[in-house]
PDB file of N, CA and C in Angstrom:
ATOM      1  N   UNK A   1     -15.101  33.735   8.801  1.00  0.00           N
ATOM      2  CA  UNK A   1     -14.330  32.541   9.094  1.00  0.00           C
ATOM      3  C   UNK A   1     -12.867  32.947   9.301  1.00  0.00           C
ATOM      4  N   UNK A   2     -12.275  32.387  10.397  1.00  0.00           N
ATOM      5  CA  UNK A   2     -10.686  32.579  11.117  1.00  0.00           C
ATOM      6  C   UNK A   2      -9.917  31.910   9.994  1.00  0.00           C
ATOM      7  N   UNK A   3      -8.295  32.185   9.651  1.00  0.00           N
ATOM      8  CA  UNK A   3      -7.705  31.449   9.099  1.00  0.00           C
ATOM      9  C   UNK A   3      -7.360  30.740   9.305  1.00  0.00           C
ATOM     10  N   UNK A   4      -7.573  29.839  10.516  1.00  0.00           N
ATOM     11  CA  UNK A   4      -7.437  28.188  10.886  1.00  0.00           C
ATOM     12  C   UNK A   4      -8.751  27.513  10.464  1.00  0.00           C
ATOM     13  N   UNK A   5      -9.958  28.015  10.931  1.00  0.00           N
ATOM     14  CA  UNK A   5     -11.223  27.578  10.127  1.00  0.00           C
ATOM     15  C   UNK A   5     -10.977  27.584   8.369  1.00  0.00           C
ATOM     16  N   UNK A   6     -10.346  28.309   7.862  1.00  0.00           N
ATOM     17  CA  UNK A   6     -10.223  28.010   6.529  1.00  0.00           C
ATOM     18  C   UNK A   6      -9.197  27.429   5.936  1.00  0.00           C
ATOM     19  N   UNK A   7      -7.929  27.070   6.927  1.00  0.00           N
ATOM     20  CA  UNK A   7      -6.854  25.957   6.677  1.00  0.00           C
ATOM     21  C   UNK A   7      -7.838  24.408   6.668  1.00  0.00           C
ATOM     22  N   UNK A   8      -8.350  24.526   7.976  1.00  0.00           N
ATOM     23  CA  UNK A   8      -9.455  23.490   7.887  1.00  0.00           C
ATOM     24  C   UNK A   8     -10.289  22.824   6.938  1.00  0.00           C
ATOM     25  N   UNK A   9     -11.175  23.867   6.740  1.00  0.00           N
ATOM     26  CA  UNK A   9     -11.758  23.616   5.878  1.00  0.00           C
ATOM     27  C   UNK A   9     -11.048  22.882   3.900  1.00  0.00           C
ATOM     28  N   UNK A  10     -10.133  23.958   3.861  1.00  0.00           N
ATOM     29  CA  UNK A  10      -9.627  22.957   2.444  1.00  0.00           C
ATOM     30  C   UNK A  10      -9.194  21.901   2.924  1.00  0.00           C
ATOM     31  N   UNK A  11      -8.580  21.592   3.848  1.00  0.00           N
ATOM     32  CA  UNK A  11      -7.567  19.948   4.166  1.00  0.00           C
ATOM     33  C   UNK A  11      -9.374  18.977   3.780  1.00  0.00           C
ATOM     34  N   UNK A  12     -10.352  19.428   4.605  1.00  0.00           N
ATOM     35  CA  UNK A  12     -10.821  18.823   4.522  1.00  0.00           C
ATOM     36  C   UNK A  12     -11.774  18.759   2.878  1.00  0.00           C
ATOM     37  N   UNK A  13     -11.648  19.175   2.043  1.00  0.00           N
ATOM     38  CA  UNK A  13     -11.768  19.600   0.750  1.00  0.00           C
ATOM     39  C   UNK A  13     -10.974  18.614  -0.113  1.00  0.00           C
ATOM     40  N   UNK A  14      -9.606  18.892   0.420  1.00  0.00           N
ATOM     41  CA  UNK A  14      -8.646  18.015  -0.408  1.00  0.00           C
ATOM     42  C   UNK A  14      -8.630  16.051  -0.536  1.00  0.00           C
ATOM     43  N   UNK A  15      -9.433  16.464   1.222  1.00  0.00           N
ATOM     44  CA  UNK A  15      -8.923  14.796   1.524  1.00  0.00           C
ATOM     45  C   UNK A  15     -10.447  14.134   0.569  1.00  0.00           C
ATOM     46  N   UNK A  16     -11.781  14.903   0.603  1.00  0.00           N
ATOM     47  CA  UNK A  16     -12.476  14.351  -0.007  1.00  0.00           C
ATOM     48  C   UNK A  16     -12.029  14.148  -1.194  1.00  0.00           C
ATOM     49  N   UNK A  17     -11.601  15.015  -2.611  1.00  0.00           N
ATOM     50  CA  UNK A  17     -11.173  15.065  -3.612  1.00  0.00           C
ATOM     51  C   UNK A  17      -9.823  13.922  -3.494  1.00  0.00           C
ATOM     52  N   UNK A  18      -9.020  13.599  -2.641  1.00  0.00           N
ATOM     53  CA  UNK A  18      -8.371  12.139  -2.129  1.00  0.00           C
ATOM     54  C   UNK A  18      -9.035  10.753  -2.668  1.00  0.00           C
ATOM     55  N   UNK A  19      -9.689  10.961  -1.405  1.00  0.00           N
ATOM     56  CA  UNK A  19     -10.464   9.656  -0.904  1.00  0.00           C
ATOM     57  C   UNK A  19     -11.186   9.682  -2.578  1.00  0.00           C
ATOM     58  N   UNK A  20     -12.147  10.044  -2.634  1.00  0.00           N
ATOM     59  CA  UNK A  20     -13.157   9.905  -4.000  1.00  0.00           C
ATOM     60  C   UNK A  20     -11.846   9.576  -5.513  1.00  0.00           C
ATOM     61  N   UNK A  21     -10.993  10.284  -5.871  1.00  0.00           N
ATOM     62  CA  UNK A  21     -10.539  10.020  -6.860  1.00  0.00           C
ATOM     63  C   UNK A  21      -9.403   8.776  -6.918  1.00  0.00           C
ATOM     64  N   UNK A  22      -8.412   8.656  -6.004  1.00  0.00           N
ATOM     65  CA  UNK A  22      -7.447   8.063  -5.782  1.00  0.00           C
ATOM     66  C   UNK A  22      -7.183   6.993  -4.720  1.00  0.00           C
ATOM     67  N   UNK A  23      -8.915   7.112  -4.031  1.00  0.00           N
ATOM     68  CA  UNK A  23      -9.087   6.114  -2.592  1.00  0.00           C
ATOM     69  C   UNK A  23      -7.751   6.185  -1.943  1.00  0.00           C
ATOM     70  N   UNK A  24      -7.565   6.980  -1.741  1.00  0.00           N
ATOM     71  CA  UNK A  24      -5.807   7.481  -0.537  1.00  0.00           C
ATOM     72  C   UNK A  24      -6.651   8.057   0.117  1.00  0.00           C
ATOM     73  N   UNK A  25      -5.428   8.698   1.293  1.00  0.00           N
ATOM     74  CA  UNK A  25      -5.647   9.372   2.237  1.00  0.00           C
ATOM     75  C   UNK A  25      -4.383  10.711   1.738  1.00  0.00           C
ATOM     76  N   UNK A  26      -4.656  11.600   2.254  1.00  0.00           N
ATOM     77  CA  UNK A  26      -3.973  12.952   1.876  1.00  0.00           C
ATOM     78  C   UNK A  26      -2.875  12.340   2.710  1.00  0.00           C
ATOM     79  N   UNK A  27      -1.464  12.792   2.256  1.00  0.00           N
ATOM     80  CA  UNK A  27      -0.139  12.392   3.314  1.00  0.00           C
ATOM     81  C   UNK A  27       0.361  14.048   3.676  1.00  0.00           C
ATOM     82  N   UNK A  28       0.265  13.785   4.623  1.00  0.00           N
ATOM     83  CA  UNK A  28       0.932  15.464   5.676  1.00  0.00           C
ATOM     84  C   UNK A  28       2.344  15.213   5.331  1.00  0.00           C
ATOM     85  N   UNK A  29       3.800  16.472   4.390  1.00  0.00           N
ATOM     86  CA  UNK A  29       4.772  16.308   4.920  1.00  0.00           C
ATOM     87  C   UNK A  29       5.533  16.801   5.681  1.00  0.00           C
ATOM     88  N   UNK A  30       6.224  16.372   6.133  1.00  0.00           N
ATOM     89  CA  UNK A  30       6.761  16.568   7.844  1.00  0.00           C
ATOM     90  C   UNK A  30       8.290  17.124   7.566  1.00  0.00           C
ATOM     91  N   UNK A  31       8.725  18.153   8.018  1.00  0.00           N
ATOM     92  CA  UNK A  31       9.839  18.306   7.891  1.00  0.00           C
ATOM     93  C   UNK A  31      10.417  18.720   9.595  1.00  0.00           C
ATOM     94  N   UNK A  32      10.050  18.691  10.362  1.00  0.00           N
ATOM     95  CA  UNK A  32      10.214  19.104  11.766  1.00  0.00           C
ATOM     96  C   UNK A  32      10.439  20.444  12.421  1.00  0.00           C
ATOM     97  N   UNK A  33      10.023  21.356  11.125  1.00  0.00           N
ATOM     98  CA  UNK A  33      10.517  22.435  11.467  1.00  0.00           C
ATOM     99  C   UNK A  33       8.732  23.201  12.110  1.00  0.00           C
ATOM    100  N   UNK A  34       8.563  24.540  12.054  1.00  0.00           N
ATOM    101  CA  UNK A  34       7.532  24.711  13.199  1.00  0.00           C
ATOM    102  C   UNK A  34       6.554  25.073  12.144  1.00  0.00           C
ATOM    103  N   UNK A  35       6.880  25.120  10.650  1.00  0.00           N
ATOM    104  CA  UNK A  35       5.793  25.653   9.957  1.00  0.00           C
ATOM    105  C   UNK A  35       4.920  23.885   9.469  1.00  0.00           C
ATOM    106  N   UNK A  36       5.762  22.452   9.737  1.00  0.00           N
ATOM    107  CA  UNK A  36       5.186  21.483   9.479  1.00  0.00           C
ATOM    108  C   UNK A  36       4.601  21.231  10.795  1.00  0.00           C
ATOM    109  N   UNK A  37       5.176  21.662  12.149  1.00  0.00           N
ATOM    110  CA  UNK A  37       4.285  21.318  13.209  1.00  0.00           C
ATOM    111  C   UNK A  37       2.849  21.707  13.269  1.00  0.00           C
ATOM    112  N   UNK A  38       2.886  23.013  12.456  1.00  0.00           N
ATOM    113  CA  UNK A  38       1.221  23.844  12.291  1.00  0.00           C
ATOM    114  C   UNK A  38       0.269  23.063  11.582  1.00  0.00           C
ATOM    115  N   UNK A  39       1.537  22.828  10.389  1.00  0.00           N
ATOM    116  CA  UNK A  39       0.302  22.214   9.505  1.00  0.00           C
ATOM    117  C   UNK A  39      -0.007  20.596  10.101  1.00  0.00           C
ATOM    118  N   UNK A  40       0.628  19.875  10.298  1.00  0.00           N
ATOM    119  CA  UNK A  40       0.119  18.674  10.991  1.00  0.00           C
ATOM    120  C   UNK A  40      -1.117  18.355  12.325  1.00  0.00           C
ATOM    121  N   UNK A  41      -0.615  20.026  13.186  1.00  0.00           N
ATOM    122  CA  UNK A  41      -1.863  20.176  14.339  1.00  0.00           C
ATOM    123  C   UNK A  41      -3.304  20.544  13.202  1.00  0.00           C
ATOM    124  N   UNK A  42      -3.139  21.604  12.328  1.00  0.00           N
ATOM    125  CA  UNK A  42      -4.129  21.505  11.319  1.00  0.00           C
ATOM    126  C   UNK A  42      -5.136  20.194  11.078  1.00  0.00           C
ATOM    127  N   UNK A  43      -4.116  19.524  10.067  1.00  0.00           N
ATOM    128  CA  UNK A  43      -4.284  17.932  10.103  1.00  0.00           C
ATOM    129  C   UNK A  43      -5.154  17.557  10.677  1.00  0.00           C
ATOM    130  N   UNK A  44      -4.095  17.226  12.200  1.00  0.00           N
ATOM    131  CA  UNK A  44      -5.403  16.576  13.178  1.00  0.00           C
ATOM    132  C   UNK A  44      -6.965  17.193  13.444  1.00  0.00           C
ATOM    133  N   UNK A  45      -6.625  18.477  13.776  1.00  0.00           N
ATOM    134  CA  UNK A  45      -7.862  18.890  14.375  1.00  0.00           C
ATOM    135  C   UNK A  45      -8.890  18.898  12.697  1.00  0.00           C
ATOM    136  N   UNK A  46      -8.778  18.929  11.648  1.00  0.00           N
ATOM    137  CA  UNK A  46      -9.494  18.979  10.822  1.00  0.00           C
ATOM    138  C   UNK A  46     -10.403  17.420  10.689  1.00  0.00           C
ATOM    139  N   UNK A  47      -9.996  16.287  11.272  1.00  0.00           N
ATOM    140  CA  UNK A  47     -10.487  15.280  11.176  1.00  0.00           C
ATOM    141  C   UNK A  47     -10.428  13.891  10.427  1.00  0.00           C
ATOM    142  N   UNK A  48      -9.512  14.185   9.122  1.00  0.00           N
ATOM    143  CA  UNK A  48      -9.186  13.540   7.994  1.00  0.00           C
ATOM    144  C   UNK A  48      -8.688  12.652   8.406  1.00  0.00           C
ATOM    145  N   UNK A  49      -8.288  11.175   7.376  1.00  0.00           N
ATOM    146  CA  UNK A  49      -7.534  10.678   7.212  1.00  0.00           C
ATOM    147  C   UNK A  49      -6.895  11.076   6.648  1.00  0.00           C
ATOM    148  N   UNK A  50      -5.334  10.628   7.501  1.00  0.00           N
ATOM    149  CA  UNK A  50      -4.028  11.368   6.622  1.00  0.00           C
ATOM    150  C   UNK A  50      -3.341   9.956   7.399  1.00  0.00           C
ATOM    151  N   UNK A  51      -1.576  10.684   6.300  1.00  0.00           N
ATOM    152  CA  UNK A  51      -0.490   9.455   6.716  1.00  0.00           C
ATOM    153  C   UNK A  51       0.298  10.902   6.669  1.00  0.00           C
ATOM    154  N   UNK A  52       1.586  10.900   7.442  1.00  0.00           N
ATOM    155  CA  UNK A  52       2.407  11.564   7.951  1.00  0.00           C
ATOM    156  C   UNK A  52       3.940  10.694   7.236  1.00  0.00           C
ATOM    157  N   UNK A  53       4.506  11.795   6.228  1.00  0.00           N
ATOM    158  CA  UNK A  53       5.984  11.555   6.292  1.00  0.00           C
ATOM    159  C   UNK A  53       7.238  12.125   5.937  1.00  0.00           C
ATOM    160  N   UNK A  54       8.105  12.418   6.202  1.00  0.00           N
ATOM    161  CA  UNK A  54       9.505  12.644   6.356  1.00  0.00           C
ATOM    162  C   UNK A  54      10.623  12.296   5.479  1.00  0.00           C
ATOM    163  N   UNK A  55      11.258  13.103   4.672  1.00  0.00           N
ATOM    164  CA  UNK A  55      12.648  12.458   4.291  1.00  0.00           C
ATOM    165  C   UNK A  55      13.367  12.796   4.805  1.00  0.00           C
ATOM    166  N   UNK A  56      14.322  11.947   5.532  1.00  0.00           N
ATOM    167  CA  UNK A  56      15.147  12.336   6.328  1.00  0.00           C
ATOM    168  C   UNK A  56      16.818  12.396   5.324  1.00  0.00           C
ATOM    169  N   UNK A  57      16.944  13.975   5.575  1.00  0.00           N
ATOM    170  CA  UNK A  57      18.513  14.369   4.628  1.00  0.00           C
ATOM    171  C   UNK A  57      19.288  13.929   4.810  1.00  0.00           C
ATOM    172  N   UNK A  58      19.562  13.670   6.119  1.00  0.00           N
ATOM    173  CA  UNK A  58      20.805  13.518   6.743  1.00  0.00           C
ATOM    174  C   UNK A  58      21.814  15.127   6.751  1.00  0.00           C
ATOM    175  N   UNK A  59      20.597  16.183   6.222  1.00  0.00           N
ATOM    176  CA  UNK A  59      21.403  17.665   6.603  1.00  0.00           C
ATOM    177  C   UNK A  59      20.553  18.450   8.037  1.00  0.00           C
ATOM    178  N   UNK A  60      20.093  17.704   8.287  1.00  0.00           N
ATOM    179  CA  UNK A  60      19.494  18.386   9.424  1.00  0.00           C
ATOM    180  C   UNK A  60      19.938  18.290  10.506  1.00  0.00           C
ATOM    181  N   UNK A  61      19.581  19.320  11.868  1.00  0.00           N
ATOM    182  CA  UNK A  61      20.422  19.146  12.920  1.00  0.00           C
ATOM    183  C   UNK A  61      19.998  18.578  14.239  1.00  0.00           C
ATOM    184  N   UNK A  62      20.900  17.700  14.691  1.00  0.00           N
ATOM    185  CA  UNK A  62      20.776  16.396  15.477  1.00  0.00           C
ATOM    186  C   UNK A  62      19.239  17.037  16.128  1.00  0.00           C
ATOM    187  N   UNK A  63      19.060  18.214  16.668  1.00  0.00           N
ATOM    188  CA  UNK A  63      17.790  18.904  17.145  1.00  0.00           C
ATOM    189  C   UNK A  63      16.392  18.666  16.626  1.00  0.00           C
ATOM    190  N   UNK A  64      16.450  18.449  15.509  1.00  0.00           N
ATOM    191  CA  UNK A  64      15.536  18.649  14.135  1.00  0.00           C
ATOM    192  C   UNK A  64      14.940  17.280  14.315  1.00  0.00           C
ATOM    193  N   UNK A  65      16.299  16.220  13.826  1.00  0.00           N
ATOM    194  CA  UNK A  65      16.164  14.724  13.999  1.00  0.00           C
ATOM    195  C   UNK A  65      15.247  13.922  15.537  1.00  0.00           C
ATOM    196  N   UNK A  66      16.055  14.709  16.365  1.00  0.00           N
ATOM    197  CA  UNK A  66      15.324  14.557  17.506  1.00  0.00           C
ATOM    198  C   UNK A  66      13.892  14.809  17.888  1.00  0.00           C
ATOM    199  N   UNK A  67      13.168  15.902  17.141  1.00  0.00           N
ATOM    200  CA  UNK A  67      12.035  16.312  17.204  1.00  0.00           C
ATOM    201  C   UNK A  67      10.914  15.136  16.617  1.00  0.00           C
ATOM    202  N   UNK A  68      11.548  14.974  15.348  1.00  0.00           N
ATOM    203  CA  UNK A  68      10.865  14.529  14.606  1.00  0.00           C
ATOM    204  C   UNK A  68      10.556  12.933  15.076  1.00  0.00           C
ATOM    205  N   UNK A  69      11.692  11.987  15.699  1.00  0.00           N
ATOM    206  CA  UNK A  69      11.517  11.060  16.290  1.00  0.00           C
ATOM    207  C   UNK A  69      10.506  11.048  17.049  1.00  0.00           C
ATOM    208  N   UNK A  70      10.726  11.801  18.169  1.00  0.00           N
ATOM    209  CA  UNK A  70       9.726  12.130  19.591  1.00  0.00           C
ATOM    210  C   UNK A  70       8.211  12.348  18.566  1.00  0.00           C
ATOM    211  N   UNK A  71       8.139  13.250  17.848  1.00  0.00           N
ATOM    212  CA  UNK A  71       6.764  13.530  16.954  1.00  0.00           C
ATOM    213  C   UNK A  71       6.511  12.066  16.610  1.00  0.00           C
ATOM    214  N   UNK A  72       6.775  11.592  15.603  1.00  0.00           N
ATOM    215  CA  UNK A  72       6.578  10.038  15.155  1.00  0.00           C
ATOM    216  C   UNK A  72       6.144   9.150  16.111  1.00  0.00           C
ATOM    217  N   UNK A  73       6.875   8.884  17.161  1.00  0.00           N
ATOM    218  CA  UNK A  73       6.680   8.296  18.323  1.00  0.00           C
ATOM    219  C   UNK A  73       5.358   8.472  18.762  1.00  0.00           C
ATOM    220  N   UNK A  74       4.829   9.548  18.919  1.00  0.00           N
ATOM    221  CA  UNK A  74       3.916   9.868  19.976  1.00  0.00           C
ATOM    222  C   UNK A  74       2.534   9.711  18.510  1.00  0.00           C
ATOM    223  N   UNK A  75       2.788  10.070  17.667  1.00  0.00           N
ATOM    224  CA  UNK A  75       1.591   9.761  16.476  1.00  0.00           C
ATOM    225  C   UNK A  75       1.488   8.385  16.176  1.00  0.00           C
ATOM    226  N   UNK A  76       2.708   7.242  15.837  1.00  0.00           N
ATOM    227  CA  UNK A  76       2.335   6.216  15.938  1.00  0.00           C
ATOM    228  C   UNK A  76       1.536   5.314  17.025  1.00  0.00           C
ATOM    229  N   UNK A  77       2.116   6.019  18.320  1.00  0.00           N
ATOM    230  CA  UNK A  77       0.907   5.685  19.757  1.00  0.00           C
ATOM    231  C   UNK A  77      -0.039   5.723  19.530  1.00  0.00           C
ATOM    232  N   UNK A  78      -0.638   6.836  19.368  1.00  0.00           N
ATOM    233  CA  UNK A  78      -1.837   7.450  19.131  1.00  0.00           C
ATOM    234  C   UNK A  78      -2.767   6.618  17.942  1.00  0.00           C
ATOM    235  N   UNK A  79      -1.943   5.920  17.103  1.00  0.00           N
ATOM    236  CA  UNK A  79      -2.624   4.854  15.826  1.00  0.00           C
ATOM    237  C   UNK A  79      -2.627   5.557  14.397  1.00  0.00           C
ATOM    238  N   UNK A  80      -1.928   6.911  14.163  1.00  0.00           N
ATOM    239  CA  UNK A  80      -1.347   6.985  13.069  1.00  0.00           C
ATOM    240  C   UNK A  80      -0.233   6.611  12.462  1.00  0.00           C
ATOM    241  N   UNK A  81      -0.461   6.775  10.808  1.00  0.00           N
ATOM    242  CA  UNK A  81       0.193   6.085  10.526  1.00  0.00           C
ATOM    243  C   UNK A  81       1.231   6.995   9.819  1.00  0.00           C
ATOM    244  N   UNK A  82       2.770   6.540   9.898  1.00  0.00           N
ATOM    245  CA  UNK A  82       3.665   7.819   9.735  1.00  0.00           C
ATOM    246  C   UNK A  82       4.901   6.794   8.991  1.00  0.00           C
ATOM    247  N   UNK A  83       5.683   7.355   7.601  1.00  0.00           N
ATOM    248  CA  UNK A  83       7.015   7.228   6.777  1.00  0.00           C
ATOM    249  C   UNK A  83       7.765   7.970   6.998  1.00  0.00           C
ATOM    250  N   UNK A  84       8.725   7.156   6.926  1.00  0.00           N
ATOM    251  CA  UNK A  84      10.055   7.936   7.921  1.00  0.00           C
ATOM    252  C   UNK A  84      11.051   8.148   5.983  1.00  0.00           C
TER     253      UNK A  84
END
């Protein structure tokens, strides 16, 4: 098994141990940088329910901010659900 097949595989591990104990959904957090972009494509392609969210510092750079908008944007389209 590849180490994306086994990123996979626990998300989807975790979200059961989620769902069953705490009836949630696992929340992805988002920081906009490229190691949260991985793990969020993870996310998706693993299948789960998840919620997506962000604290926004106000130390990050206008670049960062910008990303993360455009990201949000295009996941709330799509019918996820994302905290800013």
């Amino acid at each position: 098994m590849d180490l994306e097949q086994k990123a996979i595989e626990r998300i989807k591990t975790a979200s059961e141990m989620s769902l069953e104990y705490y009836k949630q959904p696992l929340i992805c957090t988002y920081s906009g940088g490229k190691d949260s972009d991985v793990l969020l494509e993870l996310f998706k392609r693993s299948g789960v329910p998840f919620e997506v969210q962000h604290s926004h510092t106000t130390a990050d750079a206008p670049q960062t901010v910008w990303h993360v908008r455009d990201n949000f944007k295009k996941l709330e389209e799509g019918g996820d659900k994302v905290q800013y």
